[in-house]
Protein backbone atom coordinates (compact mmCIF):
# COMPACT_ATOMS: atom_id res chain seq x y z
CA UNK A 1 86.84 105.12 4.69
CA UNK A 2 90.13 104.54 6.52
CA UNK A 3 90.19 101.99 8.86
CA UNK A 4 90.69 102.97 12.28
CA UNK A 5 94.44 102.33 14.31
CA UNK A 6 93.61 100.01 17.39
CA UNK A 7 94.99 102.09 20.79
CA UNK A 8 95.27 100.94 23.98
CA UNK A 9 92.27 102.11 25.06
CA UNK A 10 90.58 99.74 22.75
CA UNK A 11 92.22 97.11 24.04
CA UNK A 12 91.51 98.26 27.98
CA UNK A 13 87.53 98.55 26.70
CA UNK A 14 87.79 94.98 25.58
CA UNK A 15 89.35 94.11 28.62
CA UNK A 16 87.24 95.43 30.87
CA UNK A 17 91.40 96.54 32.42
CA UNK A 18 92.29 100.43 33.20
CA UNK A 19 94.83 101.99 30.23
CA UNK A 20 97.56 101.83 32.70
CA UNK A 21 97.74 97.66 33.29
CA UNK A 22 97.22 97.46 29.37
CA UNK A 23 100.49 100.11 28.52
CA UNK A 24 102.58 98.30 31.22
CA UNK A 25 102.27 94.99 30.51
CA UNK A 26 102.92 95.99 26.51
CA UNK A 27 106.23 97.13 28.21
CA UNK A 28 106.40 94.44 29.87
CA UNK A 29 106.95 95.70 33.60
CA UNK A 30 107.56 93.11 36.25
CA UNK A 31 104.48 94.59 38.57
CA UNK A 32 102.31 92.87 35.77
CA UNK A 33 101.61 88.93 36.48
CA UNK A 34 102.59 86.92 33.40
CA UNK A 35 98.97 86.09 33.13
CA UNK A 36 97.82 89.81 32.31
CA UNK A 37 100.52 90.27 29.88
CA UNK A 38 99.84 87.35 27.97
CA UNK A 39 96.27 88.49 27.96
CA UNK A 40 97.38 91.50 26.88
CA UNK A 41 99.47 91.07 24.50
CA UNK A 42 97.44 88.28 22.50
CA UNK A 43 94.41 90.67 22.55
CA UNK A 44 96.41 93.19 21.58
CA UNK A 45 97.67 90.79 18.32
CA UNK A 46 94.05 89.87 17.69
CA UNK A 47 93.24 93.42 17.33
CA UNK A 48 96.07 94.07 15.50
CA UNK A 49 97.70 96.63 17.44
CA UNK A 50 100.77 98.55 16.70
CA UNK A 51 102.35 100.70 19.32
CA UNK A 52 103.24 104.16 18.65
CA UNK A 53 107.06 104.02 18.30
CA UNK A 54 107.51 107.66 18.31
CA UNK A 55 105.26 108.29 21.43
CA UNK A 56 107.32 105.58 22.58
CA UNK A 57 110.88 107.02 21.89
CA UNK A 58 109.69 110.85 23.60
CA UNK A 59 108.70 108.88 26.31
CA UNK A 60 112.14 106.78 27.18
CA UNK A 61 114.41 109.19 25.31
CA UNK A 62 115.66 106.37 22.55
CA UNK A 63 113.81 104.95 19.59
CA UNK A 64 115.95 102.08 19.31
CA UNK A 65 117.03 102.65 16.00
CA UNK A 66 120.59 103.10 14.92
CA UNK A 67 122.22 104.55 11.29
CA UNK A 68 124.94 102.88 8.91
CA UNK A 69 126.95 105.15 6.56
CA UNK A 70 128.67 103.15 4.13
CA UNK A 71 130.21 103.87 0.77
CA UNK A 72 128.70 101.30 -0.84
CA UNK A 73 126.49 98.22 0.58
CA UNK A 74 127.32 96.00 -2.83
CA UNK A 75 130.42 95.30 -1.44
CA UNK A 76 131.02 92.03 0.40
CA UNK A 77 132.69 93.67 3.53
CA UNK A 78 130.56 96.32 3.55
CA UNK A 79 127.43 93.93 4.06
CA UNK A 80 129.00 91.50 6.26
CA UNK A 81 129.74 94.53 8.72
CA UNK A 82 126.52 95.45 8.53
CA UNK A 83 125.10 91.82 8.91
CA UNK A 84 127.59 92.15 12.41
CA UNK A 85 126.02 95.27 13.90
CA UNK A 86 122.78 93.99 13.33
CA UNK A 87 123.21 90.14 15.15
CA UNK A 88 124.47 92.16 17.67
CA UNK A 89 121.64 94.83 18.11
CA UNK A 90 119.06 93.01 17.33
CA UNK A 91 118.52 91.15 20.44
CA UNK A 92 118.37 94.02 22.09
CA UNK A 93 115.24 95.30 20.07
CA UNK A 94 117.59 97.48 17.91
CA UNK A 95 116.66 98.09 14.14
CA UNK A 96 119.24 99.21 11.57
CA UNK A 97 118.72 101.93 9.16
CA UNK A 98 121.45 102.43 6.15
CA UNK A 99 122.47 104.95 4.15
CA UNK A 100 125.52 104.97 1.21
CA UNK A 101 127.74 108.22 0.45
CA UNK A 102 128.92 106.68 -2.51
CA UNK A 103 132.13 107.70 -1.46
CA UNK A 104 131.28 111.31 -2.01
CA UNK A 105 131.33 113.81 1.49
CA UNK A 106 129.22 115.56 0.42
CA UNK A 107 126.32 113.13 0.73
CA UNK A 108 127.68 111.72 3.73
CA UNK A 109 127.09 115.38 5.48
CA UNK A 110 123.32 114.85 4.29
CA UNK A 111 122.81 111.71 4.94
CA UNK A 112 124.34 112.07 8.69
CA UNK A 113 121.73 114.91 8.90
CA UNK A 114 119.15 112.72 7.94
CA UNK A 115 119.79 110.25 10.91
CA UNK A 116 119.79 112.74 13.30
CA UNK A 117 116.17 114.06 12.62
CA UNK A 118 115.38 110.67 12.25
CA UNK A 119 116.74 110.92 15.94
CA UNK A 120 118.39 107.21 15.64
CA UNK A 121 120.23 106.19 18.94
CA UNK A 122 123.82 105.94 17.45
CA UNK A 123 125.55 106.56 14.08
CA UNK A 124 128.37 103.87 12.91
CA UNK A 125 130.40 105.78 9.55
CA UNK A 126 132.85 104.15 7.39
CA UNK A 127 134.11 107.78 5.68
CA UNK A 128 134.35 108.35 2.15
CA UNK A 129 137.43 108.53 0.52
CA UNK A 130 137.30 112.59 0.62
CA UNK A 131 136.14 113.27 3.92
CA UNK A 132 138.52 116.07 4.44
CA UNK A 133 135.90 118.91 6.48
CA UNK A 134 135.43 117.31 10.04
CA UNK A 135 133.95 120.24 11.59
CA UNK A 136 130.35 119.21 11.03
CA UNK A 137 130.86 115.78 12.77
CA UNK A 138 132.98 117.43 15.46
CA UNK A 139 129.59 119.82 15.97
CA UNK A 140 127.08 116.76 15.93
CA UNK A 141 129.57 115.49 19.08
CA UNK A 142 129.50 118.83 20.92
CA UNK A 143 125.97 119.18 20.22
CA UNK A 144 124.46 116.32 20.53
CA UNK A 145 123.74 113.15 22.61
CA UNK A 146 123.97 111.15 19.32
CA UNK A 147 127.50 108.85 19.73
CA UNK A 148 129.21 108.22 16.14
CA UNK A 149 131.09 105.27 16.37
CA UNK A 150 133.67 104.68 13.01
CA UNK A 151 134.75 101.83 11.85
CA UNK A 152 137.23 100.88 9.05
CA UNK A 153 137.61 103.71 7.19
CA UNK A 154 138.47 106.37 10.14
CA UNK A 155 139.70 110.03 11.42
CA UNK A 156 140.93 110.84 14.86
CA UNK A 157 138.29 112.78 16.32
CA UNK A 158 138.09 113.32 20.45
CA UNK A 159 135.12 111.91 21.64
CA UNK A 160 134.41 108.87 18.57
CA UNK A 161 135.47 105.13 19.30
CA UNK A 162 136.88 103.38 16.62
CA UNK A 163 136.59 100.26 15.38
CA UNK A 164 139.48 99.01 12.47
CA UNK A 165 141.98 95.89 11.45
CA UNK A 166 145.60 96.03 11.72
CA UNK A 167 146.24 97.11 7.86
CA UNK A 168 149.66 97.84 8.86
CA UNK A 169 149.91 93.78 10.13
CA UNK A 170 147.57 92.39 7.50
CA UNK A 171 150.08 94.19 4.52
CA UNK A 172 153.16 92.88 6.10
CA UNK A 173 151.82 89.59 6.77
CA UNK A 174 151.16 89.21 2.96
CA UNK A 175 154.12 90.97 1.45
CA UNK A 176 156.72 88.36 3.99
CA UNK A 177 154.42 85.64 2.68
CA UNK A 178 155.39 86.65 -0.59
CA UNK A 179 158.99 86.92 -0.04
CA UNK A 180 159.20 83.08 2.07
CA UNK A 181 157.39 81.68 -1.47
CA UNK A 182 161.00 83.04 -3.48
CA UNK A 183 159.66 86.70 -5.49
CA UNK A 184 162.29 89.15 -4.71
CA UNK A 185 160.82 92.08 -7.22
CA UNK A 186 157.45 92.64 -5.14
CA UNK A 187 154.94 95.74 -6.76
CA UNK A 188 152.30 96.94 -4.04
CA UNK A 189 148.81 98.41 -5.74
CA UNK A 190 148.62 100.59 -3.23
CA UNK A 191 145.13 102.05 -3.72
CA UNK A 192 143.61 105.70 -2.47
CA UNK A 193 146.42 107.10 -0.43
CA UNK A 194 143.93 109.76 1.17
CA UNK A 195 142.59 106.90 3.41
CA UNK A 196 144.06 106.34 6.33
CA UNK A 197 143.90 101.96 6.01
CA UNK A 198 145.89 102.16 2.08
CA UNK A 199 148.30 104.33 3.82
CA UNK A 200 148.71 101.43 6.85
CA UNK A 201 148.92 98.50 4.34
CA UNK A 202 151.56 100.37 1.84
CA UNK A 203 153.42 101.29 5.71
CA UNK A 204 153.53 97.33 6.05
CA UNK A 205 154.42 96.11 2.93
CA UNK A 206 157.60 98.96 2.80
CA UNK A 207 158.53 97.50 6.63
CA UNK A 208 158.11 93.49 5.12
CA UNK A 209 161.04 94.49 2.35
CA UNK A 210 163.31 96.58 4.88
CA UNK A 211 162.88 93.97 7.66
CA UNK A 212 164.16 90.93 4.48
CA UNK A 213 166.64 93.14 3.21
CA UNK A 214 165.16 93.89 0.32
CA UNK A 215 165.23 97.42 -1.96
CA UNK A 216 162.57 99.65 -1.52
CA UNK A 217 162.14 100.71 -4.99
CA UNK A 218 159.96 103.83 -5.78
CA UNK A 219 158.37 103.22 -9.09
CA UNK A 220 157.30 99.51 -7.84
CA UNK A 221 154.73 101.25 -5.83
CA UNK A 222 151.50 102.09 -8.09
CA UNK A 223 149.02 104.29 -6.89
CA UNK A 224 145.53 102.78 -8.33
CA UNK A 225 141.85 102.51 -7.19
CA UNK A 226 140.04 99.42 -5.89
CA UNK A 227 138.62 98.43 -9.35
CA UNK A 228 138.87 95.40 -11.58
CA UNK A 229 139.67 97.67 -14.35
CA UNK A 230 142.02 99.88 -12.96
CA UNK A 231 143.61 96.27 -11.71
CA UNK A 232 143.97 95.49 -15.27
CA UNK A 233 145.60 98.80 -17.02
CA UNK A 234 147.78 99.31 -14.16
CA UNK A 235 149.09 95.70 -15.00
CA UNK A 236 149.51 96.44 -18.78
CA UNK A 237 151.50 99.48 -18.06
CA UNK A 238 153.64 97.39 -15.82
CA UNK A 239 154.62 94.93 -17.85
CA UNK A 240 155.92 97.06 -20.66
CA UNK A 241 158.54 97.77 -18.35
CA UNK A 242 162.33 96.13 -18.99
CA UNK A 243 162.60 94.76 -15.22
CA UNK A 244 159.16 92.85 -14.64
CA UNK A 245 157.89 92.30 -11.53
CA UNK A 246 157.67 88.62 -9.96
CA UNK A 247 154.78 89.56 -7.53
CA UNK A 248 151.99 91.95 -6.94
CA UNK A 249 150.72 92.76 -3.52
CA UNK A 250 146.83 94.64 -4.34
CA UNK A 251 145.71 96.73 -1.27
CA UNK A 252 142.12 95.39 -3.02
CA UNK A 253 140.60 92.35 -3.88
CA UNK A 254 139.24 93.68 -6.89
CA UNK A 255 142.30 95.55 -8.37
CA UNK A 256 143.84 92.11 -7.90
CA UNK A 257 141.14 89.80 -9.68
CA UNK A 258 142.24 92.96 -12.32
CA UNK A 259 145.94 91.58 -12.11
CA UNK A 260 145.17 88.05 -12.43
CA UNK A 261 142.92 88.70 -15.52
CA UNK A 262 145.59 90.79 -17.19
CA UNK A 263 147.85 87.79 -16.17
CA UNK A 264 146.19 85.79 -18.05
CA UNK A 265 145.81 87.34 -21.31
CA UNK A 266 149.84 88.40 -21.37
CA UNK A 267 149.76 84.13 -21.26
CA UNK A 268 151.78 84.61 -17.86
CA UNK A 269 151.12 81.06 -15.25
CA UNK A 270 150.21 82.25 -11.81
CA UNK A 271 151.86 81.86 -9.71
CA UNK A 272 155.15 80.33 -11.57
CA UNK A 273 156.09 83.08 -13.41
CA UNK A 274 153.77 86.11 -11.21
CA UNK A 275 152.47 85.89 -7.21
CA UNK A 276 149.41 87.61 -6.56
CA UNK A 277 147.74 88.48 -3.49
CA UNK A 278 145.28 90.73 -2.52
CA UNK A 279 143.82 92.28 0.49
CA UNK A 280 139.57 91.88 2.15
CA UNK A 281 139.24 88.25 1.61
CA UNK A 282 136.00 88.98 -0.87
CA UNK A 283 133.94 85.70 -1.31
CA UNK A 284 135.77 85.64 -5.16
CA UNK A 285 138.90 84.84 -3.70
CA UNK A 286 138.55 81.24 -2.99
CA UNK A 287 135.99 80.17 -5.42
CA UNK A 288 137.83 81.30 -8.53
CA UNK A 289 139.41 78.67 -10.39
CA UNK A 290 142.76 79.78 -9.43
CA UNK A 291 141.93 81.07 -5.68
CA UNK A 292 143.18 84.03 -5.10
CA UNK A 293 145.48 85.12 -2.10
CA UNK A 294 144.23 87.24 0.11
CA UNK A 295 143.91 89.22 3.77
CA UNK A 296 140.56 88.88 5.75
CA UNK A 297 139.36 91.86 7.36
CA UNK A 298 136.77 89.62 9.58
CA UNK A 299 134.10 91.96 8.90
CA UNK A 300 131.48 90.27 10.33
CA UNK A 301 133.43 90.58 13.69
CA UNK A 302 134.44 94.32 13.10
CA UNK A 303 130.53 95.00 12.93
CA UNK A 304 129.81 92.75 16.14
CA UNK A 305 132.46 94.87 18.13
CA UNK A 306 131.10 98.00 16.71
CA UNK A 307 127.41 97.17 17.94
CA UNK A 308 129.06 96.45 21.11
CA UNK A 309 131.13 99.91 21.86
CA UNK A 310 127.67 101.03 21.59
CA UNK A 311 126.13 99.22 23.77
CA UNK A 312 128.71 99.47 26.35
CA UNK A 313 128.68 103.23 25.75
CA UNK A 314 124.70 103.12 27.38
CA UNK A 315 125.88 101.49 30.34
CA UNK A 316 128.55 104.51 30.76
CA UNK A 317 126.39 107.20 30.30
CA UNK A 318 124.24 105.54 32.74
CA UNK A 319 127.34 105.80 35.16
CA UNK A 320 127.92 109.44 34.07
CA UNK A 321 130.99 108.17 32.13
CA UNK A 322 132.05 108.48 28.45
CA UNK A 323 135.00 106.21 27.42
CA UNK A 324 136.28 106.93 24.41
CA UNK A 325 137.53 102.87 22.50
CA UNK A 326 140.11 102.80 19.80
CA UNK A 327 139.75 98.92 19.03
CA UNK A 328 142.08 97.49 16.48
CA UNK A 329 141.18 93.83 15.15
CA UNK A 330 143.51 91.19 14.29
CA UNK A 331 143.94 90.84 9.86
CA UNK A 332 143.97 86.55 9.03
CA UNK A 333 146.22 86.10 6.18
CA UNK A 334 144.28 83.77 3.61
CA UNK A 335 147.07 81.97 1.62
CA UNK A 336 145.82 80.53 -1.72
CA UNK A 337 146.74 79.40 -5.09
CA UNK A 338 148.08 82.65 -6.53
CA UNK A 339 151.22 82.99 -4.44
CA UNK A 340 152.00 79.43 -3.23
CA UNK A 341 154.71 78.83 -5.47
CA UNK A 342 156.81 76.17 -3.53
CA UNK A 343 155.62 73.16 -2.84
């Protein structure tokens, strides 16, 4: 037989307390004496109470629960935003829920569906890399009272803060690094050009050789993914050109560990005879033997400001007022091994 869920009516019976004193001092409300809700609340441990969170949330209208979309969480910036939003919620009695698209739209629609009839308090979305159809997010805004809050990976939409870095900065920042260490014939990996923050970074490095006076050159800009794979063919088919590169600026981490392992087996020294640097700052960077170059994104801070918006966003609807933030973090250049070439 089932064991029966302790209710606050139990606990008033036990009490010998009406329902009412029992429910507000479980809510702690300041016309209960301290005394009463310690009694109350270490009775209600003893008899192994759980409130009713979703009696709870119809009552106050929130269930303090709020929805990640990621592409992937087995990513190191991924998490660390994550890790972010919830040191910043969770003092405030928050819980996180998250969900991956595996960079596909498709199950980003479904799985944005699926926080809202989980009725979560606020959805924070890092798009996938073909999020093209906005219509359905523009409907959950005009909708519903639901804020989505992006960060990262973004699209202008009226009515959604946004939290990102300055890819633009970050990109220029490493490709003038670069250029002050003596490589002149620069290659950017410039990754998925259908997001927004590869489109920024290949933006900066182009402005970092125009603002040093130095040729813009087409085929020096490869179009790859963000894999360690892709990192190494796009280097093979590189170097069978008949002017090598000096330097490779990766828009990713991993396309760059790709580079360096290529590097290697062509018997090339980093970074005498090739710079490398790459761009998130993953944990790899500086543990490899031959630390890696690289841009930090501060993720950890990008999902603390995130958390935030949205908490600053109750405190305007409380005032009748929405404010729509477009926040843009400061990129910290990491400089390593890989591209220090003078000494």
């Amino acid at each position: 037989m089932a064991k029966k869920n302790t209710t606050i009516y139990d606990i008033s019976k036990k009490l010998n307390v009406s329902v009412a004193t029992v429910s507000r001092a479980l809510n702690n409300h300041p016309r209960i004496s301290q005394a009463t809700k310690e009694l109350v609340v270490n009775m209600a441990m003893e008899m192994d109470y759980k409130q009713n969170n979703l009696a709870k949330a119809l009552k106050s209208g929130e269930t303090k629960t709020v929805g990640v979309i990621v592409p992937y969480i087995n990513t190191n910036f991924f998490s660390s935003v994550i890790r972010g939003i919830e040191e910043e919620l969770s003092p405030h009695g928050y819980r996180v829920i998250i969900c991956q698209s595996h960079d596909d739209a498709d199950i980003e629609k479904k799985q944005l569906n699926t926080l809202l009839h989980t009725q979560v308090d606020c959805i924070f979305i890092s798009i996938s890399k073909n999020t093209s159809d906005l219509e359905y997010i523009k409907k959950v805004i005009s909708t519903t009272n639901t804020p989505i809050i992006f960060f990262d990976r973004k699209k202008d939409i009226p009515g959604i803060s946004t939290i990102t870095i300055d890819d633009h900065k970050g990109a220029y920042q490493a490709t003038e690094h670069l250029i002050k260490e003596g490589y002149k014939n620069i290659c950017h990996f410039s990754g998925d050009q259908n997001l927004e923050i590869y489109q920024n970074r290949l933006s900066g490095y182009i402005s970092a050789l125009k603002d040093h006076n130095l040729p813009v050159i087409e085929d020096n800009i490869i179009n790859t993914g963000s894999s360690i794979e892709e990192g190494i063919n796009a280097m093979k088919s590189l170097w069978k050109r008949k002017v090598k590169p000096d330097a490779i600026f990766s828009a990713s981490d991993f396309t760059a560990l790709g580079v360096c392992k290529e590097i290697k087996n062509l018997k090339l020294r980093i970074p005498e005879d090739i710079g490398v640097i790459g761009f998130s700052n993953e944990p790899f960077t500086q543990f490899m033997e031959l630390s890696i170059s690289s841009v930090d994104q501060t993720p950890v801070m990008m999902g603390k400001v995130s958390g935030n918006v949205f908490l600053e966003s109750i405190k305007d609807n409380f005032s009748g007022i929405t404010i729509e933030k477009k926040l843009v973090l400061t990129p910290m250049l990491q400089i390593r091994q890989s591209s220090s070439r003078k000494k």
